[in-house]
PDB file of N, CA and C in Angstrom:
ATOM      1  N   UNK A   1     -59.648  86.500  84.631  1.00  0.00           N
ATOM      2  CA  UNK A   1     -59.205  85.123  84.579  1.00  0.00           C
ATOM      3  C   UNK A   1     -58.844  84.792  83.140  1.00  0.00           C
ATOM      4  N   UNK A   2     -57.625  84.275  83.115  1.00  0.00           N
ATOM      5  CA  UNK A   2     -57.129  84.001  81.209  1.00  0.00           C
ATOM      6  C   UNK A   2     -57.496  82.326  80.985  1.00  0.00           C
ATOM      7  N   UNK A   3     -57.873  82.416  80.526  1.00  0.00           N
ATOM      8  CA  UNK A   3     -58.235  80.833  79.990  1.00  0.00           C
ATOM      9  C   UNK A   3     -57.433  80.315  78.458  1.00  0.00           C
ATOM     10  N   UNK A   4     -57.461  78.512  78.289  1.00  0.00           N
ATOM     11  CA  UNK A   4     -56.994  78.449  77.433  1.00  0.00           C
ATOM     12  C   UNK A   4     -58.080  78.604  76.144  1.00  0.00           C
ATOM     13  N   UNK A   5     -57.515  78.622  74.664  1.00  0.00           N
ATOM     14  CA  UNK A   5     -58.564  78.462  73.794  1.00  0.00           C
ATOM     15  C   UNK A   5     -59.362  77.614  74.317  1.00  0.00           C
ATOM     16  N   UNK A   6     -59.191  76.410  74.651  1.00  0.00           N
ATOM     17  CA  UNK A   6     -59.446  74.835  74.534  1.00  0.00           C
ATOM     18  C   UNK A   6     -60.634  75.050  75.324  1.00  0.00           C
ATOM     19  N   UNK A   7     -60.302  75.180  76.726  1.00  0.00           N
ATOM     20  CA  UNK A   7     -60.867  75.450  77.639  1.00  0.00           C
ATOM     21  C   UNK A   7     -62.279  76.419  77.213  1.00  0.00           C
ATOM     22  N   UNK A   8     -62.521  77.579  76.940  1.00  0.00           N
ATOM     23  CA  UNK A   8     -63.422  78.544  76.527  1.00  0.00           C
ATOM     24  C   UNK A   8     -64.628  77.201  75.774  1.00  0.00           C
ATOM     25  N   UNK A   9     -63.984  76.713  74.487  1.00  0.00           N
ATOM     26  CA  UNK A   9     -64.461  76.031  74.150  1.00  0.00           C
ATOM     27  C   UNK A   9     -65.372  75.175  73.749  1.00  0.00           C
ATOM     28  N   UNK A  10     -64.655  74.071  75.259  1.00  0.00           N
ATOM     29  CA  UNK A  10     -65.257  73.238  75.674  1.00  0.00           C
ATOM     30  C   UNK A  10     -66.632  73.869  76.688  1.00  0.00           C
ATOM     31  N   UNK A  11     -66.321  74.978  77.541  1.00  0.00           N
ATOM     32  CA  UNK A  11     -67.413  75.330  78.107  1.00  0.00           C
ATOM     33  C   UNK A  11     -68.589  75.640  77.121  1.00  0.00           C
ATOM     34  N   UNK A  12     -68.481  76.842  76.264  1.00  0.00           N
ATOM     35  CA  UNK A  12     -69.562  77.100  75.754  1.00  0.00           C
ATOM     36  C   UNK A  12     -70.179  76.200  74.775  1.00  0.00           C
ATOM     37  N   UNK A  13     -69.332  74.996  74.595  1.00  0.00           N
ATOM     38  CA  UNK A  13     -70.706  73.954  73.664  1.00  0.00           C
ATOM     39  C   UNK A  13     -71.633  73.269  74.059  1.00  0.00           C
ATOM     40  N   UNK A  14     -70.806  73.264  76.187  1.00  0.00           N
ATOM     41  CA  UNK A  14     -71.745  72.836  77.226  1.00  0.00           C
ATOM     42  C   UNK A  14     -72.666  73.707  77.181  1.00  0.00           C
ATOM     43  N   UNK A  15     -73.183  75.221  76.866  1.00  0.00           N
ATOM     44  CA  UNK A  15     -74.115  76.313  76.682  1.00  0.00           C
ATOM     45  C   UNK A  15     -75.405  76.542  75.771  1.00  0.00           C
ATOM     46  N   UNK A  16     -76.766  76.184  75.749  1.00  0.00           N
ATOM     47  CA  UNK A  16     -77.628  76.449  74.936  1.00  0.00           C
ATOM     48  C   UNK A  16     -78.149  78.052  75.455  1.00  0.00           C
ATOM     49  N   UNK A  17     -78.266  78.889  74.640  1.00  0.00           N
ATOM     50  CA  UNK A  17     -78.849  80.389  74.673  1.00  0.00           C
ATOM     51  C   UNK A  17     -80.056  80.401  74.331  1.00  0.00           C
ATOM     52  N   UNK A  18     -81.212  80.923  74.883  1.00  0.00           N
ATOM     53  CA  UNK A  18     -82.079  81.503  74.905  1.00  0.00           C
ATOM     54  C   UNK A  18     -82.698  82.107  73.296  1.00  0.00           C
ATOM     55  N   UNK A  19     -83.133  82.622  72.501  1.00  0.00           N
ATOM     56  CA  UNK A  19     -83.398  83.831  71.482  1.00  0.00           C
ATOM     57  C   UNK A  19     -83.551  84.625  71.740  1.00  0.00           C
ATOM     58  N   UNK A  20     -83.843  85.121  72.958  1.00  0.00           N
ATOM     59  CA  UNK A  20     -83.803  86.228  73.161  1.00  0.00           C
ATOM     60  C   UNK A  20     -82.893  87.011  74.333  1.00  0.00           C
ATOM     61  N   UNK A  21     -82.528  88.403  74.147  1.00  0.00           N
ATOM     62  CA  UNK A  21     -81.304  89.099  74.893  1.00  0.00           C
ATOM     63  C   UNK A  21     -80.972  88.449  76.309  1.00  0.00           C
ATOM     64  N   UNK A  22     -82.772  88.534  77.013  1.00  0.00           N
ATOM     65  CA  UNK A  22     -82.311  88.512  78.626  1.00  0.00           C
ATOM     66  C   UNK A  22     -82.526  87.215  78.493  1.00  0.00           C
ATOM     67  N   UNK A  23     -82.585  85.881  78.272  1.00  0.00           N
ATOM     68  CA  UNK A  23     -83.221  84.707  78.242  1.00  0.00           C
ATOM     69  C   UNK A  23     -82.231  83.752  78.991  1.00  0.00           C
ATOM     70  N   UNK A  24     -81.945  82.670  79.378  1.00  0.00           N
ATOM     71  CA  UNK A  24     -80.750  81.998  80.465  1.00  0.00           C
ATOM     72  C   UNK A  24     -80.534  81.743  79.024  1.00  0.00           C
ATOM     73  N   UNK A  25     -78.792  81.378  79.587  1.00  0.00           N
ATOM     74  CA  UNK A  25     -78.162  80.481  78.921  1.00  0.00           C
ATOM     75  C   UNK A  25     -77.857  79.123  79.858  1.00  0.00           C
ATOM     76  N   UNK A  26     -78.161  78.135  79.551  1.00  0.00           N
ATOM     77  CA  UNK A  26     -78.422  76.874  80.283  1.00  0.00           C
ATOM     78  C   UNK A  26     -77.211  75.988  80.315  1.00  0.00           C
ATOM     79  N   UNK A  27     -76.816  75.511  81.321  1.00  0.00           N
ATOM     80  CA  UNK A  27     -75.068  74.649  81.401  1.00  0.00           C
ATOM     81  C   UNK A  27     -76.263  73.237  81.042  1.00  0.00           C
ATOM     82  N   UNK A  28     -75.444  72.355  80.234  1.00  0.00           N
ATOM     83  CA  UNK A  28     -75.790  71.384  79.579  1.00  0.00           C
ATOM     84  C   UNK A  28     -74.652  70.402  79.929  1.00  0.00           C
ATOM     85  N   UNK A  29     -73.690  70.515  80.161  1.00  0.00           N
ATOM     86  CA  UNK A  29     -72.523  69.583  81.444  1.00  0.00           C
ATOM     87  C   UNK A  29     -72.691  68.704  82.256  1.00  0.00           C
ATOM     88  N   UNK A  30     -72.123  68.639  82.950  1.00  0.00           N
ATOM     89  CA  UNK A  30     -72.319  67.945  84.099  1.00  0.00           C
ATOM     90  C   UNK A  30     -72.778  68.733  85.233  1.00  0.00           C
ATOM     91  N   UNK A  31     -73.622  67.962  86.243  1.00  0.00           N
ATOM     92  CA  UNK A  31     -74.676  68.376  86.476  1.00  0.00           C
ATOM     93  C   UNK A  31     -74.578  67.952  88.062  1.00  0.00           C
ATOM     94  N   UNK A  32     -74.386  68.518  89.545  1.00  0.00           N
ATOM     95  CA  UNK A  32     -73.749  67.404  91.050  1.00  0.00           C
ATOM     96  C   UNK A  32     -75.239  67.528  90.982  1.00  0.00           C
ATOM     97  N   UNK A  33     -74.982  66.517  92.260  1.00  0.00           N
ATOM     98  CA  UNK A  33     -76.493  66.052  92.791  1.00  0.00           C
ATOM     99  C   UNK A  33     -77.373  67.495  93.365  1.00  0.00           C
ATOM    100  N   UNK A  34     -76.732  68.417  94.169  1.00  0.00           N
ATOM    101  CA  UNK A  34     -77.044  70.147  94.422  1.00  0.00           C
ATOM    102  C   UNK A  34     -78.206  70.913  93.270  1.00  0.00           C
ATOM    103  N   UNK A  35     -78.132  70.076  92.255  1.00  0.00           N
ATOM    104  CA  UNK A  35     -78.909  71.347  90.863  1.00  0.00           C
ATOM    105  C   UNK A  35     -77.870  72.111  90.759  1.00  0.00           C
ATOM    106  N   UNK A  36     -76.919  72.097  90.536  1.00  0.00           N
ATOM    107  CA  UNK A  36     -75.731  72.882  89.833  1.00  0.00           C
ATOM    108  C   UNK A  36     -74.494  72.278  89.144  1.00  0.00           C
ATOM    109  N   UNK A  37     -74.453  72.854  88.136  1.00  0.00           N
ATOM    110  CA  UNK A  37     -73.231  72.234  87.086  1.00  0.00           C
ATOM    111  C   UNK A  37     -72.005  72.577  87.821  1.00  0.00           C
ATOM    112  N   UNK A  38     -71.381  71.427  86.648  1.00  0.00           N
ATOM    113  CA  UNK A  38     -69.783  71.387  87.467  1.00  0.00           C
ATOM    114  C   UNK A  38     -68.830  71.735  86.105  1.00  0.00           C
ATOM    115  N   UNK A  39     -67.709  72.318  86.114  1.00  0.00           N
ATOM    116  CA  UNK A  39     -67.034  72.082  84.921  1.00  0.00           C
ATOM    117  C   UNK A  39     -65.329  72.158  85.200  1.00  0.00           C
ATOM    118  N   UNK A  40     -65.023  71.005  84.559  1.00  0.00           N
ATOM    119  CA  UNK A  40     -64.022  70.457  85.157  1.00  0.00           C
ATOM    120  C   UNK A  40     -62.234  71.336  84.083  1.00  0.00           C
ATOM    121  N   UNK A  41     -61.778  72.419  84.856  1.00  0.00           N
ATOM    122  CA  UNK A  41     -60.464  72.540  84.455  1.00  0.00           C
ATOM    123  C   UNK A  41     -59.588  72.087  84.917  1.00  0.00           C
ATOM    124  N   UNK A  42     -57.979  72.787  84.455  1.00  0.00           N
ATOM    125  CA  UNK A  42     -56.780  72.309  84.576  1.00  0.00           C
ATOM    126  C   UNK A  42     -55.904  73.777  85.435  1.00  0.00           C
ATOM    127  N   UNK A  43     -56.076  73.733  86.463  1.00  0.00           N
ATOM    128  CA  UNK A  43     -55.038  75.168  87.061  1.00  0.00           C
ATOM    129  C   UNK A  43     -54.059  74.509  88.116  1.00  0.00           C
ATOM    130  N   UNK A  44     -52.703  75.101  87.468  1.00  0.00           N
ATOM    131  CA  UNK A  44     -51.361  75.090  88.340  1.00  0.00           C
ATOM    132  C   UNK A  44     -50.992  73.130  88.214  1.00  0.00           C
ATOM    133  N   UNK A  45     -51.689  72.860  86.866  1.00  0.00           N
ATOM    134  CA  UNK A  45     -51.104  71.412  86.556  1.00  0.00           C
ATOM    135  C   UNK A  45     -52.471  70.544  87.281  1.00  0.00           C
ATOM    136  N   UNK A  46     -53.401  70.850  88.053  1.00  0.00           N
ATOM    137  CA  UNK A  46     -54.443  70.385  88.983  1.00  0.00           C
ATOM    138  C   UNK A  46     -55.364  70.066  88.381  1.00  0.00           C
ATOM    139  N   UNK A  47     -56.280  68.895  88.652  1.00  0.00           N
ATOM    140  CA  UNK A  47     -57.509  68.893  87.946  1.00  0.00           C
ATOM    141  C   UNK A  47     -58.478  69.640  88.989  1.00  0.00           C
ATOM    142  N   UNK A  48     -59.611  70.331  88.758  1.00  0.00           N
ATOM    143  CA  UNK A  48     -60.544  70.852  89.805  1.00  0.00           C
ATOM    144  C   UNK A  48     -61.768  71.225  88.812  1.00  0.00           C
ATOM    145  N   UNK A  49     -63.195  71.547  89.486  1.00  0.00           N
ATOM    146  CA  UNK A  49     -64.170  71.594  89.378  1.00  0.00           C
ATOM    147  C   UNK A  49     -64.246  72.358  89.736  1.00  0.00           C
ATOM    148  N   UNK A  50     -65.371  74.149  88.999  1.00  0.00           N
ATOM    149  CA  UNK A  50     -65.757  74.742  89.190  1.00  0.00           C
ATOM    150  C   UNK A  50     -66.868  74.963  88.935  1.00  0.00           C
ATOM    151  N   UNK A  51     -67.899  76.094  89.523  1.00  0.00           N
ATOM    152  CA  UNK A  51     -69.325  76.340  89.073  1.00  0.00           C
ATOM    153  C   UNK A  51     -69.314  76.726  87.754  1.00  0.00           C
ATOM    154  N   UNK A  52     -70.175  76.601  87.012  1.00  0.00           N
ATOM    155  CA  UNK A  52     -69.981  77.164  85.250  1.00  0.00           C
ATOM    156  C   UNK A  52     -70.499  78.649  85.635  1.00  0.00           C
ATOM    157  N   UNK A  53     -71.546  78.956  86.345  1.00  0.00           N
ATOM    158  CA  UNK A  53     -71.736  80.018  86.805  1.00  0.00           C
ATOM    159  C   UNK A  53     -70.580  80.967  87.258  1.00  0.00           C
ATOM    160  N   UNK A  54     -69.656  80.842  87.694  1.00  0.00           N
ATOM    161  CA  UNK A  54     -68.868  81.430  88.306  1.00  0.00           C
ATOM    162  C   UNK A  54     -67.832  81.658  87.678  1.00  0.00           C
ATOM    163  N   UNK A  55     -67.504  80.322  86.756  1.00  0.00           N
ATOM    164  CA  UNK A  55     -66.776  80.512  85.656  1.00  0.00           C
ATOM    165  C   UNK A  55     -67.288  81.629  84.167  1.00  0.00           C
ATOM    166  N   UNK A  56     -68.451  81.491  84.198  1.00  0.00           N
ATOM    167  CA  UNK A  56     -69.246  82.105  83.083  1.00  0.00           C
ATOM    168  C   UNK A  56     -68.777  83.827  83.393  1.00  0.00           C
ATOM    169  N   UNK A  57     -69.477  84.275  84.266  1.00  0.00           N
ATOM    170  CA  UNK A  57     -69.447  85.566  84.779  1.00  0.00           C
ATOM    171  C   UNK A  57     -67.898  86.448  85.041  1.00  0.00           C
ATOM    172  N   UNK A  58     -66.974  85.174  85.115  1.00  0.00           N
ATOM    173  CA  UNK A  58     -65.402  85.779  85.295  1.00  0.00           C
ATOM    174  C   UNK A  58     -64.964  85.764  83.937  1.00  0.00           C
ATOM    175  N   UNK A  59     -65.957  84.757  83.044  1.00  0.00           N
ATOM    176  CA  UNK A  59     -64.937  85.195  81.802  1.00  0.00           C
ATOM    177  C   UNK A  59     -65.804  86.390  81.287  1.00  0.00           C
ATOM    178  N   UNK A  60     -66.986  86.348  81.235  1.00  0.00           N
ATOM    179  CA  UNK A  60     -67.761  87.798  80.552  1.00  0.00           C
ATOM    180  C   UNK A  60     -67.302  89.241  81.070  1.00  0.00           C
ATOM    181  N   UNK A  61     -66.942  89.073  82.649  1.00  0.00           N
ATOM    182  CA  UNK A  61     -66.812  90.382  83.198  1.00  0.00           C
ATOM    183  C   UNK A  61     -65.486  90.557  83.546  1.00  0.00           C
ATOM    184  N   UNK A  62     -64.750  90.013  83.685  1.00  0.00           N
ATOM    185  CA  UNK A  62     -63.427  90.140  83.526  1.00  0.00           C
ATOM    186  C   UNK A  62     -62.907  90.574  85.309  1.00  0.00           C
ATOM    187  N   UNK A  63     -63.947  90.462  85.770  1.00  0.00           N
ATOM    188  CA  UNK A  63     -63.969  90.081  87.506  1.00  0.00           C
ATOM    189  C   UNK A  63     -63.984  88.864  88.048  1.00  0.00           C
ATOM    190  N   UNK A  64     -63.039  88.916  89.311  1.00  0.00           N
ATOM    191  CA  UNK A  64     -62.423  87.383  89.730  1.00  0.00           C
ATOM    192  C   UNK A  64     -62.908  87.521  91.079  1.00  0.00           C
ATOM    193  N   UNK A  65     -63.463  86.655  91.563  1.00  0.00           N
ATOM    194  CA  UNK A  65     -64.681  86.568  92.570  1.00  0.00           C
ATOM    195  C   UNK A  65     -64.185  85.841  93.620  1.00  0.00           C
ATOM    196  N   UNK A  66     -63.790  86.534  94.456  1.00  0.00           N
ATOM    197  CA  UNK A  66     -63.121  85.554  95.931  1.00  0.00           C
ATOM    198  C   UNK A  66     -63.958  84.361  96.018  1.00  0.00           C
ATOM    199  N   UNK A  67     -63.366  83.002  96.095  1.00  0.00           N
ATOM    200  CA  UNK A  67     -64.321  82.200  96.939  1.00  0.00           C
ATOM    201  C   UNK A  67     -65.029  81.781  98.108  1.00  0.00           C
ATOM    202  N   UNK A  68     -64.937  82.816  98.730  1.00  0.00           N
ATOM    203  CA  UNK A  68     -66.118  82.950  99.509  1.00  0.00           C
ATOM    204  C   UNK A  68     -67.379  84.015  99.256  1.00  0.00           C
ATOM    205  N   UNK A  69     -67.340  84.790  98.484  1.00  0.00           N
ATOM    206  CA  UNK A  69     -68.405  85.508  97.488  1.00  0.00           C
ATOM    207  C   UNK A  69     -69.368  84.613  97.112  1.00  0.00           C
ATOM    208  N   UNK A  70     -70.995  84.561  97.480  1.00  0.00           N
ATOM    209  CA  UNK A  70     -71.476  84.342  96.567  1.00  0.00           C
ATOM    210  C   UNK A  70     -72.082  84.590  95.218  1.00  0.00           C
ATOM    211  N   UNK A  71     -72.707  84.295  94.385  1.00  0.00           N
ATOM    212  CA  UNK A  71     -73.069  84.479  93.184  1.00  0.00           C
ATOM    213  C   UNK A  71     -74.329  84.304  92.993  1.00  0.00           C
ATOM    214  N   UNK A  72     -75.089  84.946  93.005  1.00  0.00           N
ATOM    215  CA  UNK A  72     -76.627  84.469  93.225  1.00  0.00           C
ATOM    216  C   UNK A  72     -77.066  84.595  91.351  1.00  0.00           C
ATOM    217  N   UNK A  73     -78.175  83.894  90.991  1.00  0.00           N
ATOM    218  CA  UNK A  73     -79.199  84.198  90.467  1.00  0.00           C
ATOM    219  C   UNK A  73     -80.343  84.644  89.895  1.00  0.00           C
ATOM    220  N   UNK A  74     -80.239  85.760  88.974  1.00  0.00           N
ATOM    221  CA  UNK A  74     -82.017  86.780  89.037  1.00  0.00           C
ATOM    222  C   UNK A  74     -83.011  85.826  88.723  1.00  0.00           C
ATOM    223  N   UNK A  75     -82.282  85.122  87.889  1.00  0.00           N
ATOM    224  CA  UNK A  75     -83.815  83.925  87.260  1.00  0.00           C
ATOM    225  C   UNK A  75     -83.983  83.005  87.856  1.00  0.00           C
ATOM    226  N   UNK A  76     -83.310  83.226  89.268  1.00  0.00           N
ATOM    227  CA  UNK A  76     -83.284  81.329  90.156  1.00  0.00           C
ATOM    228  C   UNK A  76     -83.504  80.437  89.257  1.00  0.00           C
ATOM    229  N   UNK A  77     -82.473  80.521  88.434  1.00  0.00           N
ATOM    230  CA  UNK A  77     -82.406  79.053  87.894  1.00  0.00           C
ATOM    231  C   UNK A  77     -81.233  78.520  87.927  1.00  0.00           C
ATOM    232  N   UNK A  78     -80.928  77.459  88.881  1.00  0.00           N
ATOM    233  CA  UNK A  78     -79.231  76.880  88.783  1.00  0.00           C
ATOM    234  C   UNK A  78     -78.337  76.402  87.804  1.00  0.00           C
ATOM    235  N   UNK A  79     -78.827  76.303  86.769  1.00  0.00           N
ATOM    236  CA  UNK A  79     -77.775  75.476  85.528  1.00  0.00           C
ATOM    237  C   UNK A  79     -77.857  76.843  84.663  1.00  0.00           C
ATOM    238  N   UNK A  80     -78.606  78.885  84.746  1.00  0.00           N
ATOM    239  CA  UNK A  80     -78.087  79.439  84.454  1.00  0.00           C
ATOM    240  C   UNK A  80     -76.960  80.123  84.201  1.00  0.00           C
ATOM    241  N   UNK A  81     -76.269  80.125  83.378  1.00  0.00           N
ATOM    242  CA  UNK A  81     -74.822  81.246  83.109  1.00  0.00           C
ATOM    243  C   UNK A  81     -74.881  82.264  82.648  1.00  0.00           C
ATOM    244  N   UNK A  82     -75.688  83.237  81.983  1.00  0.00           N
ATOM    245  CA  UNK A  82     -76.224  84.092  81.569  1.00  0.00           C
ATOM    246  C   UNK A  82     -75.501  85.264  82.974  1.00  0.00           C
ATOM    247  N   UNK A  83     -74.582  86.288  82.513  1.00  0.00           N
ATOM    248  CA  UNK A  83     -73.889  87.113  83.280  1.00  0.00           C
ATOM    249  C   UNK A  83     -74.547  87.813  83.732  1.00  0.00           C
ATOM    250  N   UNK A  84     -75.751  88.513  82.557  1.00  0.00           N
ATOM    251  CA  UNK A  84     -76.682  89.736  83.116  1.00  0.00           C
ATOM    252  C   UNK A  84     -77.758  88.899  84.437  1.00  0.00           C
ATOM    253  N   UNK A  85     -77.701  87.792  84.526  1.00  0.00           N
ATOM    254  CA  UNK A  85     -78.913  87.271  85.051  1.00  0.00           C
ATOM    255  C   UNK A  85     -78.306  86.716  86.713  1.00  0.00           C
ATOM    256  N   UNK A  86     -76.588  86.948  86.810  1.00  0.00           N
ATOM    257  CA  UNK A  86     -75.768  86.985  87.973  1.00  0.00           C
ATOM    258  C   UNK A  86     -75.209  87.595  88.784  1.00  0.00           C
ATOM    259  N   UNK A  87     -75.463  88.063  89.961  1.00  0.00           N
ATOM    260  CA  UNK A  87     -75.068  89.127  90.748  1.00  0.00           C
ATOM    261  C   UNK A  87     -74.200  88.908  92.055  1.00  0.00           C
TER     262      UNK A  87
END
């Protein structure tokens, strides 16, 4: 998935990291009523909302995740983005 500078950005300042390697990185965003962040881009001129999770993991791994795939959690924690911690 190619993103703009802008875009990259704005996500990761929504991001606090852990100190240590395996530790979450926590979406600090906006937040739906579910326990899961939302983060709002711009594709094909559109405004839309995606998981930061889902977004996180497509930009680290450079894999694009059908939407109907889910994305689970190792640390069950929902406002994680942390790639190693998403499967």
């Amino acid at each position: 998935m190619r993103q703009r500078r802008g875009e990259a950005d704005r996500f990761w300042e929504k991001v606090v990291k852990g100190p240590r390697p395996h530790d979450c990185w926590i979406w600090t965003g906006a937040i739906a009523d579910d326990g899961y962040g939302r983060f709002w881009v711009t594709r094909d001129g559109e405004q839309r909302t995606l998981r930061p999770q889902r977004h996180a993991y497509e930009h680290l791994t450079g894999e694009t995740l059908h939407p109907g795939n889910p994305l689970m959690h190792v640390c069950d924690v929902p406002l994680c983005v942390h790639a190693s911690e998403l499967r």
